[in-house]
Protein backbone atom coordinates (compact mmCIF):
# COMPACT_ATOMS: atom_id res chain seq x y z
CA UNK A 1 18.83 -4.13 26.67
CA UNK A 2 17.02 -4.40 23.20
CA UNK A 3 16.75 -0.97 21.15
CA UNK A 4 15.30 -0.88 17.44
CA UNK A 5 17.47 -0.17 14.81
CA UNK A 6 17.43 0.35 10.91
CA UNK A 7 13.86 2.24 11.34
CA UNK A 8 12.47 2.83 8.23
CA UNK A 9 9.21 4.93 6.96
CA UNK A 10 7.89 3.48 3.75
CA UNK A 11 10.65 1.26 3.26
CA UNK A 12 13.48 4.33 3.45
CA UNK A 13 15.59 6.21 5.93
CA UNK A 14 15.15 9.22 6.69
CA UNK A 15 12.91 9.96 3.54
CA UNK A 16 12.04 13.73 2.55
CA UNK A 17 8.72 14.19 0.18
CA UNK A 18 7.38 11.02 0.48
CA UNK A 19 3.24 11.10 -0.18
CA UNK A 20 1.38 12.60 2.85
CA UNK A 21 -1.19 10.05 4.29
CA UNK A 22 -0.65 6.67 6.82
CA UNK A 23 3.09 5.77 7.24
CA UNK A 24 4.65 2.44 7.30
CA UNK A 25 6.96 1.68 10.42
CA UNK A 26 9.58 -0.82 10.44
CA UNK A 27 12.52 -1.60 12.21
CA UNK A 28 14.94 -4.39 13.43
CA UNK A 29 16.08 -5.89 16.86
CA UNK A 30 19.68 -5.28 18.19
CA UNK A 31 20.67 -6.75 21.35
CA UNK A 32 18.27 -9.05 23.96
CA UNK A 33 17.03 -12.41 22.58
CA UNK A 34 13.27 -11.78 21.73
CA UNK A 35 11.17 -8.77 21.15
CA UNK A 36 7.85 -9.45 23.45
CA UNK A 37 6.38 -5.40 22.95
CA UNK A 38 6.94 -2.29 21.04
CA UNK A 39 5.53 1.44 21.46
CA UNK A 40 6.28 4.01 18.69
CA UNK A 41 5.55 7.87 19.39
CA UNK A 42 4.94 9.80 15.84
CA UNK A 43 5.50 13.78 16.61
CA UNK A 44 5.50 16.84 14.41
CA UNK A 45 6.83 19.73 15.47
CA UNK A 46 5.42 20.01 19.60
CA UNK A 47 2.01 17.91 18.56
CA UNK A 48 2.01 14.57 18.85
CA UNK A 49 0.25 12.40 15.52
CA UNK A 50 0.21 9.12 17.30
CA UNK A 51 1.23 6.77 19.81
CA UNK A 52 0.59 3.22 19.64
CA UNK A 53 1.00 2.43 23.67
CA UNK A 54 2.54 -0.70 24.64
CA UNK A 55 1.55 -3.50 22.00
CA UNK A 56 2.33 -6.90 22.94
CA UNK A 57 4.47 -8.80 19.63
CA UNK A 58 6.95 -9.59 18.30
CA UNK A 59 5.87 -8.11 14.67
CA UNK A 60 8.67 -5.32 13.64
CA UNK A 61 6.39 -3.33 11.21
CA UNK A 62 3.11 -1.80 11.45
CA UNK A 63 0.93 1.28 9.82
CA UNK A 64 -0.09 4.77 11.76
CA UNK A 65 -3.82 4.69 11.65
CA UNK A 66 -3.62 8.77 11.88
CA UNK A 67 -3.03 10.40 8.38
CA UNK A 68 -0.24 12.45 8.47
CA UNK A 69 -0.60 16.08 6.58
CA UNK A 70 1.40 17.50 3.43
CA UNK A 71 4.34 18.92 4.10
CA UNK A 72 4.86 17.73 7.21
CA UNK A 73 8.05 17.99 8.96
CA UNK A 74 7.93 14.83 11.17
CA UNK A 75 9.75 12.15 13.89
CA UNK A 76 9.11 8.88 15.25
CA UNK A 77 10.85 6.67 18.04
CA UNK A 78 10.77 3.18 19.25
CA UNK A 79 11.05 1.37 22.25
CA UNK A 80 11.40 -2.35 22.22
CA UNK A 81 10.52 -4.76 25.50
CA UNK A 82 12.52 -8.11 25.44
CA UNK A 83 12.34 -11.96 26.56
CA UNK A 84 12.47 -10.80 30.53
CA UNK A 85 9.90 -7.95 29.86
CA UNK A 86 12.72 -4.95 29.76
CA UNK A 87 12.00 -1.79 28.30
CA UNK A 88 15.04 -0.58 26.08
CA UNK A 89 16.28 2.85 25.41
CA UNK A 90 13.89 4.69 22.48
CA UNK A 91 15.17 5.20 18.91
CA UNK A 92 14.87 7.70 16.45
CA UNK A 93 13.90 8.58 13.07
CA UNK A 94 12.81 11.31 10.94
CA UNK A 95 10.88 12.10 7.94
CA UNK A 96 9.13 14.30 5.65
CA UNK A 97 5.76 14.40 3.94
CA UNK A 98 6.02 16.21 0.31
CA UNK A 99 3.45 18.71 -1.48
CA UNK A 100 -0.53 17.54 -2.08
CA UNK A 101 -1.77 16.68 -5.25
CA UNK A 102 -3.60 20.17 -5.31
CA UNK A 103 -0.25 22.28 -4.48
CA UNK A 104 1.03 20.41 -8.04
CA UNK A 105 -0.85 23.23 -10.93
CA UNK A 106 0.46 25.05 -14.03
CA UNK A 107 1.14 24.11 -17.37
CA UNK A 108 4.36 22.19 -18.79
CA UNK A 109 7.07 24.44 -19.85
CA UNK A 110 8.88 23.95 -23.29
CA UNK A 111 12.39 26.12 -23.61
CA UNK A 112 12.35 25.21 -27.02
CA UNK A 113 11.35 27.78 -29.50
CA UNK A 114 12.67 27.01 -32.38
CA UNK A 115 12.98 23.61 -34.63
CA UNK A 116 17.06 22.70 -34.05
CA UNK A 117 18.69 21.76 -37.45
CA UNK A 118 20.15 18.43 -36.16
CA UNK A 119 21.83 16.37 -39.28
CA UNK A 120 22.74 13.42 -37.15
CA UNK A 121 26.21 13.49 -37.30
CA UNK A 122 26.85 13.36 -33.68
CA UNK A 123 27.89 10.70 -32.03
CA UNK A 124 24.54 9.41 -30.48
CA UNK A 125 22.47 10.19 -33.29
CA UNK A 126 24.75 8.67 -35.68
CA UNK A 127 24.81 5.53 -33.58
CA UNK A 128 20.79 5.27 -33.03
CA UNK A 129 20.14 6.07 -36.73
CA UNK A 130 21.00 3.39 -38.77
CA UNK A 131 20.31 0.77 -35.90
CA UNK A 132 16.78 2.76 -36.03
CA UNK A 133 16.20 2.35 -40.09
CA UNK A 134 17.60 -1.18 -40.25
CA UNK A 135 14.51 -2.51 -38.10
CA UNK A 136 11.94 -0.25 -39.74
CA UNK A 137 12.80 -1.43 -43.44
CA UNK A 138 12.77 -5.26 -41.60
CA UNK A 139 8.94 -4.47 -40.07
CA UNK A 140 7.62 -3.06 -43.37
CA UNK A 141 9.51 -5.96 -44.82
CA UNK A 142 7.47 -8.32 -42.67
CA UNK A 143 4.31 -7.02 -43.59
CA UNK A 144 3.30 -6.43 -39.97
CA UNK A 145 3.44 -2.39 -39.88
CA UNK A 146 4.65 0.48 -41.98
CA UNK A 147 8.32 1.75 -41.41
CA UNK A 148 8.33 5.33 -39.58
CA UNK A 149 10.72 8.28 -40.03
CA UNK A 150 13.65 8.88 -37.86
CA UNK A 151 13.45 11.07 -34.78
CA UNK A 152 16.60 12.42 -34.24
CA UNK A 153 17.49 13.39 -30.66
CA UNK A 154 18.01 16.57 -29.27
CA UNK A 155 20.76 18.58 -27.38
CA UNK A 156 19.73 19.30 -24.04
CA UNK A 157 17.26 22.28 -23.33
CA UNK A 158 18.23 25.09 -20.61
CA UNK A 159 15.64 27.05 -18.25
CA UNK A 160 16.83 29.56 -16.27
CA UNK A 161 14.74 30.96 -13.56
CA UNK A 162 16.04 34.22 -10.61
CA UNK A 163 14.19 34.48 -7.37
CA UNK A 164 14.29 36.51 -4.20
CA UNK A 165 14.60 35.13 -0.86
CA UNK A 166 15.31 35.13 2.64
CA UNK A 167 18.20 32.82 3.99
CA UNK A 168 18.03 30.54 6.88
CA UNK A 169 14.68 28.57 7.80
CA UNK A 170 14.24 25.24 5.90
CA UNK A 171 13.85 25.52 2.19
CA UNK A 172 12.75 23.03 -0.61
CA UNK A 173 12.63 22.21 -4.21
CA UNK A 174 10.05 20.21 -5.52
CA UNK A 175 10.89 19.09 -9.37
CA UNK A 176 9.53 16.70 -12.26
CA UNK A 177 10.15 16.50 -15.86
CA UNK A 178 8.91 14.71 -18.80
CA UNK A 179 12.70 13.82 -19.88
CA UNK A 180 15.38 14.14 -17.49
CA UNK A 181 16.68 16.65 -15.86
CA UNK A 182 19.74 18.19 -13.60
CA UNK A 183 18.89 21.52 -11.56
CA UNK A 184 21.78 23.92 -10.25
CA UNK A 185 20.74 26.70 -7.32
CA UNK A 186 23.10 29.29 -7.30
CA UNK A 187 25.73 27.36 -9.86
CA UNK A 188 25.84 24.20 -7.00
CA UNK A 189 24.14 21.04 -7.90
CA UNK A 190 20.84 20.21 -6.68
CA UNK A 191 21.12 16.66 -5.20
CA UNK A 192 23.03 13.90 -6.31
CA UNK A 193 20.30 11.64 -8.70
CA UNK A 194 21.32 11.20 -11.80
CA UNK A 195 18.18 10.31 -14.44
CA UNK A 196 15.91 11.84 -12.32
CA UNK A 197 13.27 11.76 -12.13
CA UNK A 198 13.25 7.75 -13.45
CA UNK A 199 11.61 5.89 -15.29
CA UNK A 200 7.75 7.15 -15.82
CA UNK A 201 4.61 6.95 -18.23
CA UNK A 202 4.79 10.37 -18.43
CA UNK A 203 1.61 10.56 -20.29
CA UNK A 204 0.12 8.85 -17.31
CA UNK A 205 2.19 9.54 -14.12
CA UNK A 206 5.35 11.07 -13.35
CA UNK A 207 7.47 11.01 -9.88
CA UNK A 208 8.76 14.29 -8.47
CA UNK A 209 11.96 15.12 -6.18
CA UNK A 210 12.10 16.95 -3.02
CA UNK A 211 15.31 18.15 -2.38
CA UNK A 212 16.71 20.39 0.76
CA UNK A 213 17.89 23.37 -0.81
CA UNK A 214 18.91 25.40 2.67
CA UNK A 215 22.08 25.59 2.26
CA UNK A 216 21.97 26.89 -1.56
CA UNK A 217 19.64 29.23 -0.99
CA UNK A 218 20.93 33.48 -0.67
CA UNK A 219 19.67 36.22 1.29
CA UNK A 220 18.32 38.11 -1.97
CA UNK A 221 18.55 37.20 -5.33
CA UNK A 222 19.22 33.61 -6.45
CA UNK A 223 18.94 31.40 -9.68
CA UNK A 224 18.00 28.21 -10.60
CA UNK A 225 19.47 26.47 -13.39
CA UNK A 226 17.68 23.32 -15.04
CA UNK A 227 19.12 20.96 -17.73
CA UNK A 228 16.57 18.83 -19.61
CA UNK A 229 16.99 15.81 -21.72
CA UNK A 230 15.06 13.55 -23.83
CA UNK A 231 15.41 10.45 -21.59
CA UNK A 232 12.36 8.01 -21.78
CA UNK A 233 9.86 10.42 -22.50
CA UNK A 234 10.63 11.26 -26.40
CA UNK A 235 13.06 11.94 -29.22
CA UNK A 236 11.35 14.65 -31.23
CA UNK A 237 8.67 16.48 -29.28
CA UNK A 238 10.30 19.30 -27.19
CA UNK A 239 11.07 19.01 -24.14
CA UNK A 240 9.34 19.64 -20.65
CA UNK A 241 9.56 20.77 -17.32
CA UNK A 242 6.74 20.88 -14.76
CA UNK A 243 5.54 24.89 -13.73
CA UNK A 244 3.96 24.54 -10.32
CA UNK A 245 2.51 27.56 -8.56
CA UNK A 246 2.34 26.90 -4.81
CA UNK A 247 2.01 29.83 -2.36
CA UNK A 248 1.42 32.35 -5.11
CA UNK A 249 5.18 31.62 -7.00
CA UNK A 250 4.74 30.20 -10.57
CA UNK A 251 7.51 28.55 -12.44
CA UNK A 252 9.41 27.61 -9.17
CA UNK A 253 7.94 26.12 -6.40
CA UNK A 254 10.64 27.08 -3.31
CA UNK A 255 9.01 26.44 0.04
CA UNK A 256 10.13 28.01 4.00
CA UNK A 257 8.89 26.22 6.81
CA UNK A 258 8.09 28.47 9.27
């Protein structure tokens, strides 16, 4: 019999915080010859979003024309027909819709206080520098701009942030950061995404993470640890983190589904 595999929802597996709204379906054919039909079943929870009955095809991607909500904890399946008209057994796939643009408010965060005294003797600084000052002296040279002052960069920043919760029930972190950064719950690392969160305009857009924090979080108190670095975003200016309030919490948005 023919059964779908390698479903996908916006182009990834199994995603978690992808933007609430239609979803992309896709998939691929195992077994059988030809695919002649496909019906997909989107559910949330008990409630059904969607079902697309039996559609004659043999197209392997389509769009719901339902929106699905923020924050949605979702699943879809597939059933394939083949060549002789034979239904297959359904396949499965999960995924998860990530905060609205409204949930995202606050202001940016800076852990930096106080100027550093940096005199570029370390070992990226004294790389950069020169390389830096070299092609500044060659543009002023040139005539075609005016040679500007070195901005050293910075040690990483620290933000440190205790919370009280309750354990069990399905928990989440949502994150961005002009910069990069690295978060810790309860001294265990937050995902495994290095250079989050990736290459932005972050005076335009940024891209935030949603990670499944579950099985970090403690009955009671917990803490959140997040490393910030300069990354793409700057050199000099100080570095940021993103404070959302959501559900009354500022500096930390932690989510239960209930």
């Amino acid at each position: 019999m023919m059964q779908a595999t390698n479903l996908k929802t916006n182009h990834l597996t199994q995603p978690l915080g992808i933007d609430a709204g239609t979803l992309f379906l896709s998939w691929q054919c195992a077994g059988g010859v030809r695919q002649t039909a496909y019906e997909i079943e989107v559910t949330a929870g008990a409630g059904t979003l969607w079902t697309s009955g039996k559609v004659l095809g043999s197209g392997m991607h389509t769009e719901t024309p339902a929106a699905v909500p923020p924050k949605t904890q979702g699943q879809w399946r597939i059933r394939l027909w083949d060549e002789n008209d034979q239904p297959g057994a359904w396949s499965e796939a999960e995924f998860e819709t990530g905060l609205a643009q409204s949930d995202w408010q606050g202001v940016w965060v800076c852990p930096e206080t106080e100027e550093p005294d940096i005199d570029c003797t370390d070992a990226i600084n004294a790389f950069t520098k020169p390389n830096w000052e070299q092609k500044q002296a060659a543009l002023e040279a040139s005539g075609k701009g005016q040679a500007q002052p070195y901005q050293p960069h910075r040690p990483a920043s620290y933000l440190r942030k205790t919370f009280t919760a309750p354990a069990g029930e399905s928990k989440r972190l949502y994150i961005t950061a002009k910069g990069l950064y690295a978060a810790w719950l309860n001294g265990k690392r937050v995902g495994d995404m290095v250079l989050a969160p990736g290459i932005f305009t972050a005076d335009k857009h940024l891209g935030a993470q949603t990670y499944d924090v579950t099985a970090l979080v403690c009955d009671g108190e917990n803490e959140l640890l997040i490393a910030l670095g300069d990354g793409w975003y700057r050199a000099v200016p100080p570095a940021w983190m993103e404070t959302v309030t959501c559900s009354g919490k500022k500096w930390l948005s932690c989510s239960s589904w209930k």
